[in-house]
N, C-alpha and C. Protein backbone atom coordinates (compact mmCIF):
# COMPACT_ATOMS: atom_id res chain seq x y z
N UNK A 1 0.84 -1.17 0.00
CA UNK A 1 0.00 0.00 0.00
C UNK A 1 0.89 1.24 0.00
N UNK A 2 0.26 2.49 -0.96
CA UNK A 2 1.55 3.61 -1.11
C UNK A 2 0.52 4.24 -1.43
N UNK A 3 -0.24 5.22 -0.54
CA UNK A 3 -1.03 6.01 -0.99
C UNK A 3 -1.18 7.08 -0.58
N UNK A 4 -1.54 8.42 -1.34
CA UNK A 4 -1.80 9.54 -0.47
C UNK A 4 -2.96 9.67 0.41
N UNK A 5 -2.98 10.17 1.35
CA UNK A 5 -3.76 10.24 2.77
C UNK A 5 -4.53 11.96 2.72
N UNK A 6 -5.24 11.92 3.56
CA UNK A 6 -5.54 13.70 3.80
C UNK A 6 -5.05 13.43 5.56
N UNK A 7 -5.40 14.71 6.35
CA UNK A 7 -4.82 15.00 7.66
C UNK A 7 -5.36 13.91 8.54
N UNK A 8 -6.68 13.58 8.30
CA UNK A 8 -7.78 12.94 9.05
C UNK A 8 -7.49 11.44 9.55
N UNK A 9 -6.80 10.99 7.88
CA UNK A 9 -5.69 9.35 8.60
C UNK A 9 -4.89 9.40 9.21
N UNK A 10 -3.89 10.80 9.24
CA UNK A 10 -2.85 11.06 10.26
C UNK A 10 -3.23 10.98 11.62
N UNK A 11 -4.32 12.08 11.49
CA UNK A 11 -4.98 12.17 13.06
C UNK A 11 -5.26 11.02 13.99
N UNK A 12 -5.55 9.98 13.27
CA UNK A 12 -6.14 8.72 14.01
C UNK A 12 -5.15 8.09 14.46
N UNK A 13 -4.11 8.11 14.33
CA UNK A 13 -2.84 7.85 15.21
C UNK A 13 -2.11 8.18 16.33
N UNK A 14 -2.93 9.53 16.29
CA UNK A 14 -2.38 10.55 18.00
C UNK A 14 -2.78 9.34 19.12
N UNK A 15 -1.63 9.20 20.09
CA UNK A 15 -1.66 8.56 21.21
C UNK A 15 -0.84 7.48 21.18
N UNK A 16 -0.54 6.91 19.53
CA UNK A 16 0.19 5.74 19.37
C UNK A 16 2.30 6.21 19.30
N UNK A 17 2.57 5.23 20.23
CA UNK A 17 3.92 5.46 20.29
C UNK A 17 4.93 5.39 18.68
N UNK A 18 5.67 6.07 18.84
CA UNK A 18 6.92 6.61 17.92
C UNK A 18 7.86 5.36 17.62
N UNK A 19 8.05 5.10 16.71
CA UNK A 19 9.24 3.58 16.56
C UNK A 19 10.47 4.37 16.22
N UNK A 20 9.85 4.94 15.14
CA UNK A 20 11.43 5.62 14.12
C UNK A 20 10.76 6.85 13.68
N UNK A 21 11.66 7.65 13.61
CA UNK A 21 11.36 8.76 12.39
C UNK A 21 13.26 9.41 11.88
N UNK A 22 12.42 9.32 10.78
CA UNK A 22 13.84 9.25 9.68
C UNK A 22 14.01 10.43 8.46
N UNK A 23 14.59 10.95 7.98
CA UNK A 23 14.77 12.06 7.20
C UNK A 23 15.58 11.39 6.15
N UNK A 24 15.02 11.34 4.90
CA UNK A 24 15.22 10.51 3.61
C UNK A 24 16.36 12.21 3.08
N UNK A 25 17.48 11.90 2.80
CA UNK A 25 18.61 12.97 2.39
C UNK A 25 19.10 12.05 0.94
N UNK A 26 18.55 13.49 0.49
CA UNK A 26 19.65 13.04 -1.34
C UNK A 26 20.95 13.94 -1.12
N UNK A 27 21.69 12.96 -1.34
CA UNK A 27 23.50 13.38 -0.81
C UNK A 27 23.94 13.56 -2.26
N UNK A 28 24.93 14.75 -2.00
CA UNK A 28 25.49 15.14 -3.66
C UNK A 28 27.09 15.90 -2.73
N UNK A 29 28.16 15.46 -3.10
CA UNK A 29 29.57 15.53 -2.76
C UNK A 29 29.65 15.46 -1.20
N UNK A 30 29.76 16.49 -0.15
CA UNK A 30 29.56 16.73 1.33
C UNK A 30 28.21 17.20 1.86
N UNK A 31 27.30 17.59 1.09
CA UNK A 31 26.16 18.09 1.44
C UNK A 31 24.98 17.03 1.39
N UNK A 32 23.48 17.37 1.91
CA UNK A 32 22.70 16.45 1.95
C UNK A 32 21.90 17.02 2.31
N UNK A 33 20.55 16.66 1.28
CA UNK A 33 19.37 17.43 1.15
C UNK A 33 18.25 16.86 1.56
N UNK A 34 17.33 17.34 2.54
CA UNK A 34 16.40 16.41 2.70
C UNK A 34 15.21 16.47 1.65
N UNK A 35 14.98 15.17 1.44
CA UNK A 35 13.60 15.31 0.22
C UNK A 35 12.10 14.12 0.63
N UNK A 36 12.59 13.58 1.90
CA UNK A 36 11.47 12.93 3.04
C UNK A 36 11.64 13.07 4.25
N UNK A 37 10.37 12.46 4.55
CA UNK A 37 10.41 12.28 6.47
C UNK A 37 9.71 11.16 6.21
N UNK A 38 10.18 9.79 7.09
CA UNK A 38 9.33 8.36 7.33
C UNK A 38 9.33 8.24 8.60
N UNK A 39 7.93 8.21 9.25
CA UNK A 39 7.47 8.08 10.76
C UNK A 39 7.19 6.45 10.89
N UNK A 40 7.10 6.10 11.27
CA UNK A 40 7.02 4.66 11.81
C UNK A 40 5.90 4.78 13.62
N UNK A 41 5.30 4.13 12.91
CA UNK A 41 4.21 4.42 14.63
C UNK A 41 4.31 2.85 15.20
N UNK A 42 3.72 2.45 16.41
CA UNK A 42 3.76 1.44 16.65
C UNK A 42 2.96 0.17 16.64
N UNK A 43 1.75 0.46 15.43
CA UNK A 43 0.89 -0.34 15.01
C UNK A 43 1.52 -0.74 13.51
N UNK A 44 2.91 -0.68 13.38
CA UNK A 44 3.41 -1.09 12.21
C UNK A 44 2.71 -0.20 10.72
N UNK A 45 2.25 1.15 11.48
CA UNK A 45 1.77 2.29 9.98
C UNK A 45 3.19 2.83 9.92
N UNK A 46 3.18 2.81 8.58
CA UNK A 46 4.08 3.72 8.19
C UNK A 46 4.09 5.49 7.31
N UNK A 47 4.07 6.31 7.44
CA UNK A 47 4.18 7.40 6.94
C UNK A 47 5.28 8.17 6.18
N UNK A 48 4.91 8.68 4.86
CA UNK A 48 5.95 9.16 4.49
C UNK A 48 5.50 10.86 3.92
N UNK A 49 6.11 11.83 4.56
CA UNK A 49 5.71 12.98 4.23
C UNK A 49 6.76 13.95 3.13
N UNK A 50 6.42 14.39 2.60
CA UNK A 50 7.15 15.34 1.59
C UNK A 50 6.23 16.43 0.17
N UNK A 51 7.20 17.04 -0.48
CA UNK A 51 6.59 17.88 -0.82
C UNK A 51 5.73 17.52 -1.85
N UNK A 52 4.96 18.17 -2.00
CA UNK A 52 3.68 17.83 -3.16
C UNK A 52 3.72 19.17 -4.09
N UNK A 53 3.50 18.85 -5.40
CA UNK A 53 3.54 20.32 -6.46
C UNK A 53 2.92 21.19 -6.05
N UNK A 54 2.10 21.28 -5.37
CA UNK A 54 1.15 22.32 -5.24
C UNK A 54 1.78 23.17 -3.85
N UNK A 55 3.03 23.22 -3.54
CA UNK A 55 3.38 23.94 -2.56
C UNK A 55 3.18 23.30 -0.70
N UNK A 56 2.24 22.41 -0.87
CA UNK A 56 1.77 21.77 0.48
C UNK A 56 2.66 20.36 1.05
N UNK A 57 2.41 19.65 2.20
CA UNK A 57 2.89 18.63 2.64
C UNK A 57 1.86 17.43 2.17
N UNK A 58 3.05 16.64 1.39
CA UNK A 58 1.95 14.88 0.76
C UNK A 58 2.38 13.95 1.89
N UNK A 59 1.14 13.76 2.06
CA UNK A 59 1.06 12.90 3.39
C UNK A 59 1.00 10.95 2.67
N UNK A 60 1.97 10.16 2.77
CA UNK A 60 1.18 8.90 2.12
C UNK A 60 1.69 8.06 2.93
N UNK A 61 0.58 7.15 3.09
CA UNK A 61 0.73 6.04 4.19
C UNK A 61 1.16 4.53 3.38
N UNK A 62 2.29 4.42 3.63
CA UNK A 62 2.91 3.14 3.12
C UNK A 62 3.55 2.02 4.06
N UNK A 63 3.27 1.07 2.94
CA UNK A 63 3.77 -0.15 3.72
C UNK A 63 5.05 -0.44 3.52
N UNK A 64 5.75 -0.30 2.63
CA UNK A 64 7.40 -0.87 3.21
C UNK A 64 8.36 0.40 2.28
N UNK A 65 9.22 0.90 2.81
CA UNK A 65 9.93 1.94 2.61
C UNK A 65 11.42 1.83 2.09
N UNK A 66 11.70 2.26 1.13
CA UNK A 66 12.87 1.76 0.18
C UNK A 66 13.36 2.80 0.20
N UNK A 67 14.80 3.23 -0.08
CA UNK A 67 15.66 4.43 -0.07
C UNK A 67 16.02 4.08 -1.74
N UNK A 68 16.19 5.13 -2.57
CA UNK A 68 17.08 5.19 -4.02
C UNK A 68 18.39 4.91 -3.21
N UNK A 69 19.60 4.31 -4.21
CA UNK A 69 20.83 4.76 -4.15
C UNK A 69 21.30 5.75 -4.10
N UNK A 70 20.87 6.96 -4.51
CA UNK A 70 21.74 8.05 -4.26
C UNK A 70 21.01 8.58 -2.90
N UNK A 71 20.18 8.39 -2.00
CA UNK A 71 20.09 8.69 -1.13
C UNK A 71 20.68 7.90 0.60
N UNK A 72 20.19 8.77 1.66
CA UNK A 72 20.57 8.26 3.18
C UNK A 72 20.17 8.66 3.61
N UNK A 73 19.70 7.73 4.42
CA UNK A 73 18.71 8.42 5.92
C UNK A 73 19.17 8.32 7.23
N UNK A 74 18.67 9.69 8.24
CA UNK A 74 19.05 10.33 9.14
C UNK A 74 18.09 10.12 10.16
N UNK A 75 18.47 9.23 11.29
CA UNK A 75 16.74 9.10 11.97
C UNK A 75 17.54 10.38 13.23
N UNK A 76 15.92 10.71 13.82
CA UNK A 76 15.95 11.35 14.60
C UNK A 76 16.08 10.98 15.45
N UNK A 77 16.96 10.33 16.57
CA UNK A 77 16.42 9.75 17.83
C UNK A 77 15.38 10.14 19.12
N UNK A 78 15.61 11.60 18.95
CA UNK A 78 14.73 12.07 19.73
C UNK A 78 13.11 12.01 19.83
N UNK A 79 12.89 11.12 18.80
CA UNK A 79 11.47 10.76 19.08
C UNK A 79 10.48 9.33 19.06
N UNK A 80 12.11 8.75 19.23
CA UNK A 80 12.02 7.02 19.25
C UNK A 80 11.08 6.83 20.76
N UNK A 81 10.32 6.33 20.77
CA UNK A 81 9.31 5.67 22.26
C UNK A 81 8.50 7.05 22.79
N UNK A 82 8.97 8.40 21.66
CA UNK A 82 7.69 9.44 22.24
C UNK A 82 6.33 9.07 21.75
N UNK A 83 5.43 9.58 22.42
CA UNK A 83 3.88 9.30 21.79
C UNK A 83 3.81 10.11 20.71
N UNK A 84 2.69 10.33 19.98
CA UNK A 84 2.24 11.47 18.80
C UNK A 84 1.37 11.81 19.69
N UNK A 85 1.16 13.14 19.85
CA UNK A 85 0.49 13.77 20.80
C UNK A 85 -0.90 14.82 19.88
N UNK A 86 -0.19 15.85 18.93
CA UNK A 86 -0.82 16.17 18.06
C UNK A 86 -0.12 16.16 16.76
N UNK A 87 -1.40 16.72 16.01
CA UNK A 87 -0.72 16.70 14.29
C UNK A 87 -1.53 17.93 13.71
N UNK A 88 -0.94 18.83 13.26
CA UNK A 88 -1.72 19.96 12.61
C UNK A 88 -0.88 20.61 11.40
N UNK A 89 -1.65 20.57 10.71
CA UNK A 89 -1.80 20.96 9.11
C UNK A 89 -1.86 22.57 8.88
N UNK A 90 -1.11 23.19 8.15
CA UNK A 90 -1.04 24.60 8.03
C UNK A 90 -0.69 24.77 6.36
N UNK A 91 -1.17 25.88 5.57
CA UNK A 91 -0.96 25.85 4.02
C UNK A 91 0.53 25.07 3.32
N UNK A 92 1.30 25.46 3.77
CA UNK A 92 2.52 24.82 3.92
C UNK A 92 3.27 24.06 4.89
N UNK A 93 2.95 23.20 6.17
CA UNK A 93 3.45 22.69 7.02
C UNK A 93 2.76 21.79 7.25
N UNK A 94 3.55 20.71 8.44
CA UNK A 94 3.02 19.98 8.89
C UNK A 94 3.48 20.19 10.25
N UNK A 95 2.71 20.09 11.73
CA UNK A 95 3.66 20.22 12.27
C UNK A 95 3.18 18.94 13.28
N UNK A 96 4.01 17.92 14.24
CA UNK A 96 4.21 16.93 14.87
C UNK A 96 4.66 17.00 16.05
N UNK A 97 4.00 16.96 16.98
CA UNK A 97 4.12 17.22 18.70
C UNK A 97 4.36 16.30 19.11
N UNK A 98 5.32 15.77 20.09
CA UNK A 98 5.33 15.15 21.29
C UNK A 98 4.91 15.90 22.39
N UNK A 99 5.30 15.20 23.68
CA UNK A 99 5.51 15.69 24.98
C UNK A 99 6.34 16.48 25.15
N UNK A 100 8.18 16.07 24.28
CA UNK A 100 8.76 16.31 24.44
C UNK A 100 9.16 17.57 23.51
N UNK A 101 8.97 17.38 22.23
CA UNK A 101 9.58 17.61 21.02
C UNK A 101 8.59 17.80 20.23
N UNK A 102 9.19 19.35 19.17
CA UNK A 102 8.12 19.42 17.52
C UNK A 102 8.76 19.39 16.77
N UNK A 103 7.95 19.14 15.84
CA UNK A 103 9.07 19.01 14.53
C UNK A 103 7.82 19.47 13.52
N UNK A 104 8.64 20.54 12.71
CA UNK A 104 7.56 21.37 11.78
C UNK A 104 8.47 21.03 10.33
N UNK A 105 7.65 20.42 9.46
CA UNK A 105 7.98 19.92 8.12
C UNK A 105 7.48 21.04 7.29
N UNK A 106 8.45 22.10 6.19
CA UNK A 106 8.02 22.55 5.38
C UNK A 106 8.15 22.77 4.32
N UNK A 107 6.71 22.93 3.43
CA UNK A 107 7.54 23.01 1.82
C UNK A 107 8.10 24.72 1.49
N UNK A 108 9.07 24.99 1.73
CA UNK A 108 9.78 26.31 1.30
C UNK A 108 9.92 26.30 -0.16
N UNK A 109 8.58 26.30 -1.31
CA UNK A 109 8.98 26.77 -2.72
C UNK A 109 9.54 25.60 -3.01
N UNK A 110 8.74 24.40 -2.95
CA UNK A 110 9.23 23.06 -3.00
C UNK A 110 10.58 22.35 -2.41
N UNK A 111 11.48 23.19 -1.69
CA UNK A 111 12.23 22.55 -1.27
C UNK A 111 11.82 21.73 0.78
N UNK A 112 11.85 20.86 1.08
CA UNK A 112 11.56 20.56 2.10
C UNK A 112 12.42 21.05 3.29
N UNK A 113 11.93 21.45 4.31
CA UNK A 113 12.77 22.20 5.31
C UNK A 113 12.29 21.32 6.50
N UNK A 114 13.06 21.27 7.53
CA UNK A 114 12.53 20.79 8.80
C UNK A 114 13.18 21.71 10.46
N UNK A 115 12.62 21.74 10.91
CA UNK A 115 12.48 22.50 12.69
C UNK A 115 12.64 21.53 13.23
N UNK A 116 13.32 21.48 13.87
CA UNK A 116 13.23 20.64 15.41
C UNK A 116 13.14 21.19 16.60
N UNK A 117 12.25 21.53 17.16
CA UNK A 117 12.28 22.33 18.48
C UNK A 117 12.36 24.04 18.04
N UNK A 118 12.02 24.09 17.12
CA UNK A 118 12.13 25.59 16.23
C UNK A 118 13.54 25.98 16.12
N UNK A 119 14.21 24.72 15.76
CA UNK A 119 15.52 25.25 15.16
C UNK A 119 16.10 24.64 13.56
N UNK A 120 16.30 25.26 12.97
CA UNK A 120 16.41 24.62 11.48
C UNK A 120 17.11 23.26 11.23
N UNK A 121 16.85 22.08 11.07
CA UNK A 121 17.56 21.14 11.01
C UNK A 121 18.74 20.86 9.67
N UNK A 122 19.85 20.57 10.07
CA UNK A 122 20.62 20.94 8.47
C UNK A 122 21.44 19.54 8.70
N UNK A 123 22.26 19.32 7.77
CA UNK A 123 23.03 17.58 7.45
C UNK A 123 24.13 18.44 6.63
N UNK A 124 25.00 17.60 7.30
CA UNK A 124 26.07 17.65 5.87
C UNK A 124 26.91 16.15 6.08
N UNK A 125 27.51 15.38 5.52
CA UNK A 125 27.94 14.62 5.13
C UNK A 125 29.29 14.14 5.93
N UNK A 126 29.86 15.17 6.03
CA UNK A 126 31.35 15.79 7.16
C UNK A 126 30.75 15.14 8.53
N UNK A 127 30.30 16.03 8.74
CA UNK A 127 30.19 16.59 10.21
C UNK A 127 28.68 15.45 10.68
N UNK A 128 28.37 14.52 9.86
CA UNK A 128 26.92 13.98 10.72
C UNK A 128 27.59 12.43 10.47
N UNK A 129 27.97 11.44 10.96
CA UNK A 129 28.30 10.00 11.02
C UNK A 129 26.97 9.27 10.32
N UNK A 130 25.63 9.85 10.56
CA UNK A 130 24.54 8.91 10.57
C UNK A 130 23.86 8.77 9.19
N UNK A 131 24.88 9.67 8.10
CA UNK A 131 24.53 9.96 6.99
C UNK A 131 25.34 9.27 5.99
């Protein structure tokens, strides 16, 4: 299953614990771009969010998650065994609450951006081991 979702399938997941969440990076020399986010909940749903043409966040709920070769993924640890607490939808964002931690996904003019705690999340290739 690989399909796009609206907010409403997301929603039905608030309360269910966090497995993984991962940041899909297309790597080009030292740098690394993010072009997903894959949430993993603990009813074995999987989510994959990123940008959609129309400027907004594509929400699609899939079942098994493959990386291209030219990409690598970056999990977040900080939200491994948190709950999903809320989920709210904004023209361009998504944004994802814990208890602990947010994380605001956005499409900036199709490029995908991410916040963590309202601080810009960035990768480079050098300086991150997990990439």
């Amino acid at each position: 299953m690989n399909k796009i979702v609206d907010i409403s399938q997301l929603e039905r997941h608030v309360g269910l614990s966090i497995i993984s969440f991962c940041i899909e990076l297309f790597v080009f020399g030292d740098e690394a771009e993010p072009i997903g986010v894959v949430m993993q909940l603990s009813n074995e749903t999987n989510f994959l969010f990123c940008c959609s043409g129309e400027g907004k966040i594509r929400i699609r709920r899939i079942s098994i998650f493959k990386i291209q070769d030219s990409c690598r993924l970056a999990c977040l640890n900080e939200f491994a065994g948190e709950l999903l607490n809320s989920v709210n939808a904004f023209e361009n964002q998504l944004i994802l609450q814990t208890i602990n931690h947010e994380i605001c996904i956005v499409n900036d003019d199709d490029d995908l951006v991410l916040y963590l705690d309202g601080n810009q999340v960035t990768y480079s290739t050098e300086s991150d081991p997990r990439i």
